[in-house]
C-alpha atoms as a PDB file:
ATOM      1  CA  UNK A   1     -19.209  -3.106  14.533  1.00  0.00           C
ATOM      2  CA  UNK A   2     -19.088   0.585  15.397  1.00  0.00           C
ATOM      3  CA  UNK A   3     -15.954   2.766  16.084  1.00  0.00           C
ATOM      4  CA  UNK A   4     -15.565   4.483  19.414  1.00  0.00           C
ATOM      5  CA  UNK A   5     -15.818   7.998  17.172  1.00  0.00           C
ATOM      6  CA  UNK A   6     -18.583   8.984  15.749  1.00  0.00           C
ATOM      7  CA  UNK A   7     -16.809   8.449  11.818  1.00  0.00           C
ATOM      8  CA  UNK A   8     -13.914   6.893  11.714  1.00  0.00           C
ATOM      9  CA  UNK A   9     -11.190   9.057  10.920  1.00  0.00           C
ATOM     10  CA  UNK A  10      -8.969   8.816   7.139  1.00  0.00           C
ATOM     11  CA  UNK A  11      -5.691  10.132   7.727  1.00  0.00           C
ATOM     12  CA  UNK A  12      -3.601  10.723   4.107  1.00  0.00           C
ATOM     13  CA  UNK A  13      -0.218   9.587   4.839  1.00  0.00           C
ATOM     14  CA  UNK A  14       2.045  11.945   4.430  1.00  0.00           C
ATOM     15  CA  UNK A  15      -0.411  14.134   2.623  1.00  0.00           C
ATOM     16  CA  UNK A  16      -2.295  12.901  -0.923  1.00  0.00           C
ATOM     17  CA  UNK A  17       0.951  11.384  -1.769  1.00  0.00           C
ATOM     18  CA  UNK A  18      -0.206   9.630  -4.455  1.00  0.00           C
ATOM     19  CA  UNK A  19      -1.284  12.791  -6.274  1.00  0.00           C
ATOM     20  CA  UNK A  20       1.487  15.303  -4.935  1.00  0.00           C
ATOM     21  CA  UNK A  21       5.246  15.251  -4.030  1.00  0.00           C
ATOM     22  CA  UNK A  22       5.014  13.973  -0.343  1.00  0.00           C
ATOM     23  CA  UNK A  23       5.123  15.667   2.913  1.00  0.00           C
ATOM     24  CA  UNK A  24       4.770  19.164   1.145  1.00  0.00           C
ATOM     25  CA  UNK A  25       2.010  22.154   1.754  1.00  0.00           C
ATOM     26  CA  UNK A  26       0.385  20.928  -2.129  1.00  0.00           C
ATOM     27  CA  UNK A  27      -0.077  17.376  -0.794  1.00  0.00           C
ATOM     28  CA  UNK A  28      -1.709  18.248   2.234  1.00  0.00           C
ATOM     29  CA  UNK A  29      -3.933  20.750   1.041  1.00  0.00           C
ATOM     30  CA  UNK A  30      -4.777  18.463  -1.761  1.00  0.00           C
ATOM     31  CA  UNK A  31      -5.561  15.731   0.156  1.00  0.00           C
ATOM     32  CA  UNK A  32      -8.196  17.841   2.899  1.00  0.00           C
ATOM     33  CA  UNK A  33     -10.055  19.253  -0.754  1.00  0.00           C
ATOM     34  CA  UNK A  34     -10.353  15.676  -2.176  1.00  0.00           C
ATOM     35  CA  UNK A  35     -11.655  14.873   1.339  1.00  0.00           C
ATOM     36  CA  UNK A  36      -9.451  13.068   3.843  1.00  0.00           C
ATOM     37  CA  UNK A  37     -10.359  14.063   7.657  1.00  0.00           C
ATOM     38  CA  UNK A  38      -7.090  13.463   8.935  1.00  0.00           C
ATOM     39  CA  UNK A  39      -3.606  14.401   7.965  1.00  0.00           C
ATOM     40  CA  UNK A  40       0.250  12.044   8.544  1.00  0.00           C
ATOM     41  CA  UNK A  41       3.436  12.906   9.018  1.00  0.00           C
ATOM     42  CA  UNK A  42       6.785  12.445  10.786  1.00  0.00           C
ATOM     43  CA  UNK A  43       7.870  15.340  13.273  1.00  0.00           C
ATOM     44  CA  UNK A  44      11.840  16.354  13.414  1.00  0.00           C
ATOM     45  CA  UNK A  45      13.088  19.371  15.457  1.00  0.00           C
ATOM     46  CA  UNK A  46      16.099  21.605  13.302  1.00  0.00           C
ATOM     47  CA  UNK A  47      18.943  22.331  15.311  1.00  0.00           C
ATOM     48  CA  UNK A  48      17.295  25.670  16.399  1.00  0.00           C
ATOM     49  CA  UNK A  49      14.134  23.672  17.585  1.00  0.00           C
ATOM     50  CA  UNK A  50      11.746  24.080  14.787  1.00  0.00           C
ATOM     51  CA  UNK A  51       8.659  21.176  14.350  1.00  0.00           C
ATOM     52  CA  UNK A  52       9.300  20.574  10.802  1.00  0.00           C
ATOM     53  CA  UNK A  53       7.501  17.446   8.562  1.00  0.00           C
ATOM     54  CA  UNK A  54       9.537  14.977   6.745  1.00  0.00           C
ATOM     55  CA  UNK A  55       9.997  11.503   6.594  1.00  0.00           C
ATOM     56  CA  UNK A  56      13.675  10.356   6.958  1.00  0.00           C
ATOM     57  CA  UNK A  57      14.875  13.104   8.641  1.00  0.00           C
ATOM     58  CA  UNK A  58      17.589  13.902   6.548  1.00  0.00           C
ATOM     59  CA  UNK A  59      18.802  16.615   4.084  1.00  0.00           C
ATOM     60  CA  UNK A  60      20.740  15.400   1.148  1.00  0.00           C
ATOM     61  CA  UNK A  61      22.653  17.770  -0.944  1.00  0.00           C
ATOM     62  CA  UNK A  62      24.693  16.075  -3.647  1.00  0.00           C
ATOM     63  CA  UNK A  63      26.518  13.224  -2.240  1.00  0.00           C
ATOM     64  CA  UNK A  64      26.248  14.489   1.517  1.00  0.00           C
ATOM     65  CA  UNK A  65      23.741  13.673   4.176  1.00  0.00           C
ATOM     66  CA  UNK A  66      22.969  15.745   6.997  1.00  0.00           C
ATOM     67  CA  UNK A  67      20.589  14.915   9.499  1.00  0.00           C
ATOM     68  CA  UNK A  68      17.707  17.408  10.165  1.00  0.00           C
ATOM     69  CA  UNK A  69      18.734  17.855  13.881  1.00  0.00           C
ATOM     70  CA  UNK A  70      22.295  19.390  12.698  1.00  0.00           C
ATOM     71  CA  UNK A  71      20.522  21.788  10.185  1.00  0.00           C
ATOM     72  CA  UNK A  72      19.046  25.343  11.260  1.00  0.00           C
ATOM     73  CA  UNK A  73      15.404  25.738   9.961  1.00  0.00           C
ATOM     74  CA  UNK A  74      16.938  28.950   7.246  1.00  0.00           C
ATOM     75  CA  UNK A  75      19.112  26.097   5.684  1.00  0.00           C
ATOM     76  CA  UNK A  76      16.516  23.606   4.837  1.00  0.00           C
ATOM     77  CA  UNK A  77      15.012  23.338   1.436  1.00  0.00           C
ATOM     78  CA  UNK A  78      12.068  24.899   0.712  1.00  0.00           C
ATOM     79  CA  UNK A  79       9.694  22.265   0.035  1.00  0.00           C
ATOM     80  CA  UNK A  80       9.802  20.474   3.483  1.00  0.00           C
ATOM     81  CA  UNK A  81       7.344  22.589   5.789  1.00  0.00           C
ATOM     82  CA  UNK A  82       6.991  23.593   9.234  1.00  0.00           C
ATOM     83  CA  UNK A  83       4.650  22.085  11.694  1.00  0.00           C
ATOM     84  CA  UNK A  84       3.706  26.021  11.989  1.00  0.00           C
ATOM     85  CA  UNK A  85       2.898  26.410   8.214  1.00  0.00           C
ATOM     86  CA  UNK A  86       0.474  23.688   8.109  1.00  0.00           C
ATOM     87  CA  UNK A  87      -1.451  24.975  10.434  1.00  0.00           C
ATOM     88  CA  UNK A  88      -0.856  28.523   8.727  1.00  0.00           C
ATOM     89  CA  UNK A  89      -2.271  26.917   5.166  1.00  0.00           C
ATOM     90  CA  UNK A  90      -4.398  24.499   5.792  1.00  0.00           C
ATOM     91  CA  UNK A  91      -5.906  25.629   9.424  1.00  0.00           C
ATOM     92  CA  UNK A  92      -7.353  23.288  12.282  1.00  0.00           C
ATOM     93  CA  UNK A  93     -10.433  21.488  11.139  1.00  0.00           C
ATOM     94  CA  UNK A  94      -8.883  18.483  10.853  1.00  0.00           C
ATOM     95  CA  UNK A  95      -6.904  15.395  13.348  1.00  0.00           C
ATOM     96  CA  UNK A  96      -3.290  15.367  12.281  1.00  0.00           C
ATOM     97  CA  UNK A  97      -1.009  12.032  13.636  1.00  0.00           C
ATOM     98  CA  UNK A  98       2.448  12.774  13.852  1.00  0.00           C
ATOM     99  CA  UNK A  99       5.063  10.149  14.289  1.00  0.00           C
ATOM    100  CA  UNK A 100       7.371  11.634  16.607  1.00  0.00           C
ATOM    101  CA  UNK A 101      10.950   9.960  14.914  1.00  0.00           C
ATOM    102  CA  UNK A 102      13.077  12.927  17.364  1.00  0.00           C
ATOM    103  CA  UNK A 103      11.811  12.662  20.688  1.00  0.00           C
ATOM    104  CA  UNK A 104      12.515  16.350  21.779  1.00  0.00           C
ATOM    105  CA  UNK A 105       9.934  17.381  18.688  1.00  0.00           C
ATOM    106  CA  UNK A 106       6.980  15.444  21.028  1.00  0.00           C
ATOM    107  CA  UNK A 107       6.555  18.656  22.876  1.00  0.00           C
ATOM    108  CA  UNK A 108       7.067  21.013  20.265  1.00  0.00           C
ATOM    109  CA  UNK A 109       4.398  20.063  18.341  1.00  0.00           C
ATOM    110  CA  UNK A 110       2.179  20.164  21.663  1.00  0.00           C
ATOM    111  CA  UNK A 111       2.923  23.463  21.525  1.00  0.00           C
ATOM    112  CA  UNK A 112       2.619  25.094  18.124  1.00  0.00           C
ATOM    113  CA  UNK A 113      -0.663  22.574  17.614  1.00  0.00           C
ATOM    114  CA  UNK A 114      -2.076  24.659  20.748  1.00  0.00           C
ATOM    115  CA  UNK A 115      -1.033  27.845  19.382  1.00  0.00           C
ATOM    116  CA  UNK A 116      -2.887  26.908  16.400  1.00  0.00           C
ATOM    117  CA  UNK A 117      -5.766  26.250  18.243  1.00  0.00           C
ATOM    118  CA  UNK A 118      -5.701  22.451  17.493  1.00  0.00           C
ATOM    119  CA  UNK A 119      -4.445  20.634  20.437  1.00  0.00           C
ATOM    120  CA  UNK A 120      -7.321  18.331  21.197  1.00  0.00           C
ATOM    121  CA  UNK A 121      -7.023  17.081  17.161  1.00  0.00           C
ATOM    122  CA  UNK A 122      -3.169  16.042  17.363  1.00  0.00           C
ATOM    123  CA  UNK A 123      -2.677  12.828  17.741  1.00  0.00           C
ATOM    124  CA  UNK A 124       1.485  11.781  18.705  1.00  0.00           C
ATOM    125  CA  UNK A 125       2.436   8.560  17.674  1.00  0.00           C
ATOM    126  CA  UNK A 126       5.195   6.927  19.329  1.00  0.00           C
ATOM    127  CA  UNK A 127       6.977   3.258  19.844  1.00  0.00           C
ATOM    128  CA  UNK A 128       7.913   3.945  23.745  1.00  0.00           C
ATOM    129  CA  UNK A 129       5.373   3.611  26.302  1.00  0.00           C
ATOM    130  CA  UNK A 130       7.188   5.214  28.516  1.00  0.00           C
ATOM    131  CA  UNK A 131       8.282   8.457  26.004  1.00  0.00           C
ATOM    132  CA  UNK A 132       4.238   8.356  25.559  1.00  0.00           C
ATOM    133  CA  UNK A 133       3.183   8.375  29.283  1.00  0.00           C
ATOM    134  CA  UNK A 134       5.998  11.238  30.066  1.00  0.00           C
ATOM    135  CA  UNK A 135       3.990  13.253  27.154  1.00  0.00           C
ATOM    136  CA  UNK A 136       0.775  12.861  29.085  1.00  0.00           C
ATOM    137  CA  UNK A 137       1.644  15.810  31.442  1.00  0.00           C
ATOM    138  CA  UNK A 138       2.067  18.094  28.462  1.00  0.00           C
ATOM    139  CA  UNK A 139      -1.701  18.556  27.842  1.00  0.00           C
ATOM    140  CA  UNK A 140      -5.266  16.953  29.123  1.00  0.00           C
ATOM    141  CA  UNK A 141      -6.243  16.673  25.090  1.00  0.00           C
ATOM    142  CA  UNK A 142      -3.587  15.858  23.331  1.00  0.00           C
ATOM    143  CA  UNK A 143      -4.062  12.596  21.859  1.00  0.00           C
ATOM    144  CA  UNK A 144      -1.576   9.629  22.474  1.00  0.00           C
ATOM    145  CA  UNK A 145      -1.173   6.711  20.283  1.00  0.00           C
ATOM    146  CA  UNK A 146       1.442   3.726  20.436  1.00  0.00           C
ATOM    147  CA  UNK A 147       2.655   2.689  17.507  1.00  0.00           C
ATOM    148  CA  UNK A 148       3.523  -0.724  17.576  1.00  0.00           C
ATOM    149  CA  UNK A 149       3.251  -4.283  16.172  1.00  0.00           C
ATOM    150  CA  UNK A 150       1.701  -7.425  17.322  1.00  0.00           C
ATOM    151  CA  UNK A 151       4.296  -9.168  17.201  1.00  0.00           C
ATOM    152  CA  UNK A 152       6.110  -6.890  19.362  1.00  0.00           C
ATOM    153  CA  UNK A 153       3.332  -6.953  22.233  1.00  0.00           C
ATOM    154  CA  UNK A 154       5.029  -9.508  24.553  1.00  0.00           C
ATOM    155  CA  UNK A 155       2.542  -9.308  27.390  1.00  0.00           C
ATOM    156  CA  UNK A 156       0.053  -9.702  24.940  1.00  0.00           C
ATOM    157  CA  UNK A 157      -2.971  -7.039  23.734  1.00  0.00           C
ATOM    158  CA  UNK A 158      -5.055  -7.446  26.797  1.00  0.00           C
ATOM    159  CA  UNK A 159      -2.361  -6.550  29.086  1.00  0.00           C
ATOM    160  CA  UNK A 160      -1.674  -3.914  26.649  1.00  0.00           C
ATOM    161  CA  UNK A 161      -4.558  -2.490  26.183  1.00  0.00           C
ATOM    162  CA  UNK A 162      -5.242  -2.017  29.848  1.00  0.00           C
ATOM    163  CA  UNK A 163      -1.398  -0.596  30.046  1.00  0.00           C
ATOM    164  CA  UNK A 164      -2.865   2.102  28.169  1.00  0.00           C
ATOM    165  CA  UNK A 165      -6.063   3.112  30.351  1.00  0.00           C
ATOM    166  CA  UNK A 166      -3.478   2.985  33.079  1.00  0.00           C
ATOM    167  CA  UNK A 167      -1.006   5.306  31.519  1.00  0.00           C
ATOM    168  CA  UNK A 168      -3.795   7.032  29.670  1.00  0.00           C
ATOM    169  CA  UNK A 169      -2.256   6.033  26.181  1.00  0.00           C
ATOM    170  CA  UNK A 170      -5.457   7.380  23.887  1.00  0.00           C
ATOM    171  CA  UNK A 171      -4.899   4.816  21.042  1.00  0.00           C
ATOM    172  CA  UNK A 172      -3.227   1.644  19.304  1.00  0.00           C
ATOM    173  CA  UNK A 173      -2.177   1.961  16.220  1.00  0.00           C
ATOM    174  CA  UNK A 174      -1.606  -1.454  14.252  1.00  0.00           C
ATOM    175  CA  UNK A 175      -0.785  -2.508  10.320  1.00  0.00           C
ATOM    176  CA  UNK A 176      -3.307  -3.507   8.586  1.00  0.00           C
ATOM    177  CA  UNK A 177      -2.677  -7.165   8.733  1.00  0.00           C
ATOM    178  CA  UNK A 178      -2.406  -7.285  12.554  1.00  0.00           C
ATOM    179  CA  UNK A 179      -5.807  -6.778  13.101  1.00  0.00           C
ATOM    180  CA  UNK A 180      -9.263  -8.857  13.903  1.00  0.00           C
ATOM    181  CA  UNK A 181     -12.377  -7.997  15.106  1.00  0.00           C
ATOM    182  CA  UNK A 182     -11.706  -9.529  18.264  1.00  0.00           C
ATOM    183  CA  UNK A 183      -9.094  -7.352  18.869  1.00  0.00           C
ATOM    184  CA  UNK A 184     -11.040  -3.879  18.267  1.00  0.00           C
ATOM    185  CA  UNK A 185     -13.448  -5.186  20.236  1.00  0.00           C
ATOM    186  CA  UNK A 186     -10.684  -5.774  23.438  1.00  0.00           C
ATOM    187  CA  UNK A 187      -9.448  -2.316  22.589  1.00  0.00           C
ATOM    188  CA  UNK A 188     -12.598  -0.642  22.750  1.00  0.00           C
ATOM    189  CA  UNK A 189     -13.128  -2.582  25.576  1.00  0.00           C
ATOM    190  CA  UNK A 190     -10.944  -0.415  27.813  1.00  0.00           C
ATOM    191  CA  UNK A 191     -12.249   2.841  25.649  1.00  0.00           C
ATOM    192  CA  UNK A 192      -8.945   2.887  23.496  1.00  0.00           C
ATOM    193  CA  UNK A 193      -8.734   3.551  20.129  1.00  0.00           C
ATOM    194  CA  UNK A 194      -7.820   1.518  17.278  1.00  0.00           C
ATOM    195  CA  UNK A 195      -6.077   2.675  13.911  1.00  0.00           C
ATOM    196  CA  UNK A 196      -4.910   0.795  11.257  1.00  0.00           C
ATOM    197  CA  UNK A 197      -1.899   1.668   8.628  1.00  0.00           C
ATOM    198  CA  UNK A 198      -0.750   0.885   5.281  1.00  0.00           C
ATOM    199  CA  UNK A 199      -4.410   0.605   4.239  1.00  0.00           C
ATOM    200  CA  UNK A 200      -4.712   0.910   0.638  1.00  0.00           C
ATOM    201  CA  UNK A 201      -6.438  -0.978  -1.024  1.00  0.00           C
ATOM    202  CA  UNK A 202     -10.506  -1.299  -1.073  1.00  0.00           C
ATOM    203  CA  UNK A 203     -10.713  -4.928   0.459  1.00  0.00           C
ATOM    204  CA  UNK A 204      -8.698  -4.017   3.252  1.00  0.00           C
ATOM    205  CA  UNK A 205     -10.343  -0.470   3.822  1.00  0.00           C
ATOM    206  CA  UNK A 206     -13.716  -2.306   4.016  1.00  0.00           C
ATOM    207  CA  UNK A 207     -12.815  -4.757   5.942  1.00  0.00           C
ATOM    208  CA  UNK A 208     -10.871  -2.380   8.847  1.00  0.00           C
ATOM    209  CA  UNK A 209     -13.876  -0.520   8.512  1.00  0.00           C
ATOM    210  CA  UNK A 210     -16.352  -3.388   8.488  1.00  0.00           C
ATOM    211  CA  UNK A 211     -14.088  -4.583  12.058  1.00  0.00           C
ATOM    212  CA  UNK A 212     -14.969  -0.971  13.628  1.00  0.00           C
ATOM    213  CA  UNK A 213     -11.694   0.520  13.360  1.00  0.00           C
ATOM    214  CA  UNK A 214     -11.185   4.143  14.443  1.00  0.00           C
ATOM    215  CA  UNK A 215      -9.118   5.450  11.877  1.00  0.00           C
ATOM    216  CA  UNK A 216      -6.778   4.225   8.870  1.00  0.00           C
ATOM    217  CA  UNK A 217      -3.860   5.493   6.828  1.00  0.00           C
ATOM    218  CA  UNK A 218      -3.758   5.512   3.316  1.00  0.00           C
ATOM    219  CA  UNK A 219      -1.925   7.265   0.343  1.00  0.00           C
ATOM    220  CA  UNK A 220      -4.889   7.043  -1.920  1.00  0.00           C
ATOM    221  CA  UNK A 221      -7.086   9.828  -0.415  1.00  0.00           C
ATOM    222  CA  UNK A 222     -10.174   9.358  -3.117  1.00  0.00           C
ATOM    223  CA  UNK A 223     -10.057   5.463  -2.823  1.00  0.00           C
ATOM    224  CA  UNK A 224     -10.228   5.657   1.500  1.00  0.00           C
ATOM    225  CA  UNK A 225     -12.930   8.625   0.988  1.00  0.00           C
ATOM    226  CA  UNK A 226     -15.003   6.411  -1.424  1.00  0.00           C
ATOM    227  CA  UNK A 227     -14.547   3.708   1.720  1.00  0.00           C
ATOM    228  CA  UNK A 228     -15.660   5.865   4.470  1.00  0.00           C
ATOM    229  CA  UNK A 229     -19.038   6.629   2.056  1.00  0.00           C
ATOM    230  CA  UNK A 230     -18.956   2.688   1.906  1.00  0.00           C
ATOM    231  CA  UNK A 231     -19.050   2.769   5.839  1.00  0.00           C
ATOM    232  CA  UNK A 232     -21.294   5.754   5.927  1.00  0.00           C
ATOM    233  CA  UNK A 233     -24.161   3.888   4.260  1.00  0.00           C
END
């Protein structure tokens, strides 16, 4: 099967975290110069309302632990980045999907991705339908993408899948394990899109792939960019 995109996109999560500490400026710009289209990361806002990348959302200093949200940008340790400096380093030719863990960073990083001039390549990833569809307002391109389980789809994936052309939810994104072909095809049925995390390992790249998945996640950027020349030919 064929994706709905003309390549299927390989987003390093959290940057080539395999190779570099994760969620820094060295493992994203590592992982777009060994070739990964697509960049991950969670989204937090500082207490003075900066879009910064890290996963937990907290800052530990000896024994304590502070959330990001009660920490001013100045006071954060150096190595975790601003949405802003990504951009700054690493520029716009490329998707970045951002789990939005703070729901007031959802707009934030609408705004500093269209300052940057990448907009139409950020994807916002998101657990709420409703926190999703109240996003759609922000911007016409802006790409929106529920992040969910199977499991957790009690109306079951048709109904969900037309949920999203309704509330003009832009993607699904599913682990690895949840998916079929079947259900790509009932995505891309309604024109959604269909990603697929915690891929890392060749047999499950290739098959995701293989299904006509839209995009996967993976910390090993060579080993997905060796799959997508798999796909390619």
């Amino acid at each position: 099967m064929e994706p709905l995109l003309e390549r299927p996109i390989g987003f390093a999560h959290r940057g080539a975290r395999a190779d570099a500490p994760e969620n820094t400026l060295e493992a994203f710009s590592l992982a777009l110069r060994l070739g990964a289209t697509g960049l991950e990361s969670d989204v937090w806002l500082t207490s003075d309302g900066v879009a910064v990348l890290d996963h937990d959302g907290v800052v530990r200093s000896g024994l304590r632990r502070r959330p990001i949200a009660s920490v001013p940008h100045a006071e954060l340790p150096e190595h975790i980045p601003t949405l802003a400096q990504l951009y700054e380093q690493c520029g716009n030719d490329f998707d970045l999907s951002l789990d939005v863990k703070d729901d007031p960073a959802g707009p934030v990083a609408v705004a500093v991705a269209r300052d940057a001039g990448a907009e139409h390549r950020l994807w916002l990833c998101h657990a709420s339908l409703g926190t999703l569809a109240s996003w759609r307002d922000l911007s016409p391109s802006v790409r929106l993408v529920d992040s969910t389980r199977l499991r957790a789809i009690k109306e079951g994936p048709e109904r969900r899948a037309a949920r999203h052309a309704e509330l003009g939810i832009d993607a699904v994104n599913l682990h690895y394990s949840d998916w079929s072909t079947g259900l790509v095809t009932l995505w891309h049925r309604f024109d959604r899109y269909t990603f697929g995390w915690d891929a890392q390992h060749d047999r499950i790249l290739d098959s995701l792939l293989t299904m006509g998945i839209d995009g996967v996640y993976c910390d090993h950027v060579t080993r997905m960019v060796d799959a997508l020349a798999r796909w390619a030919t």
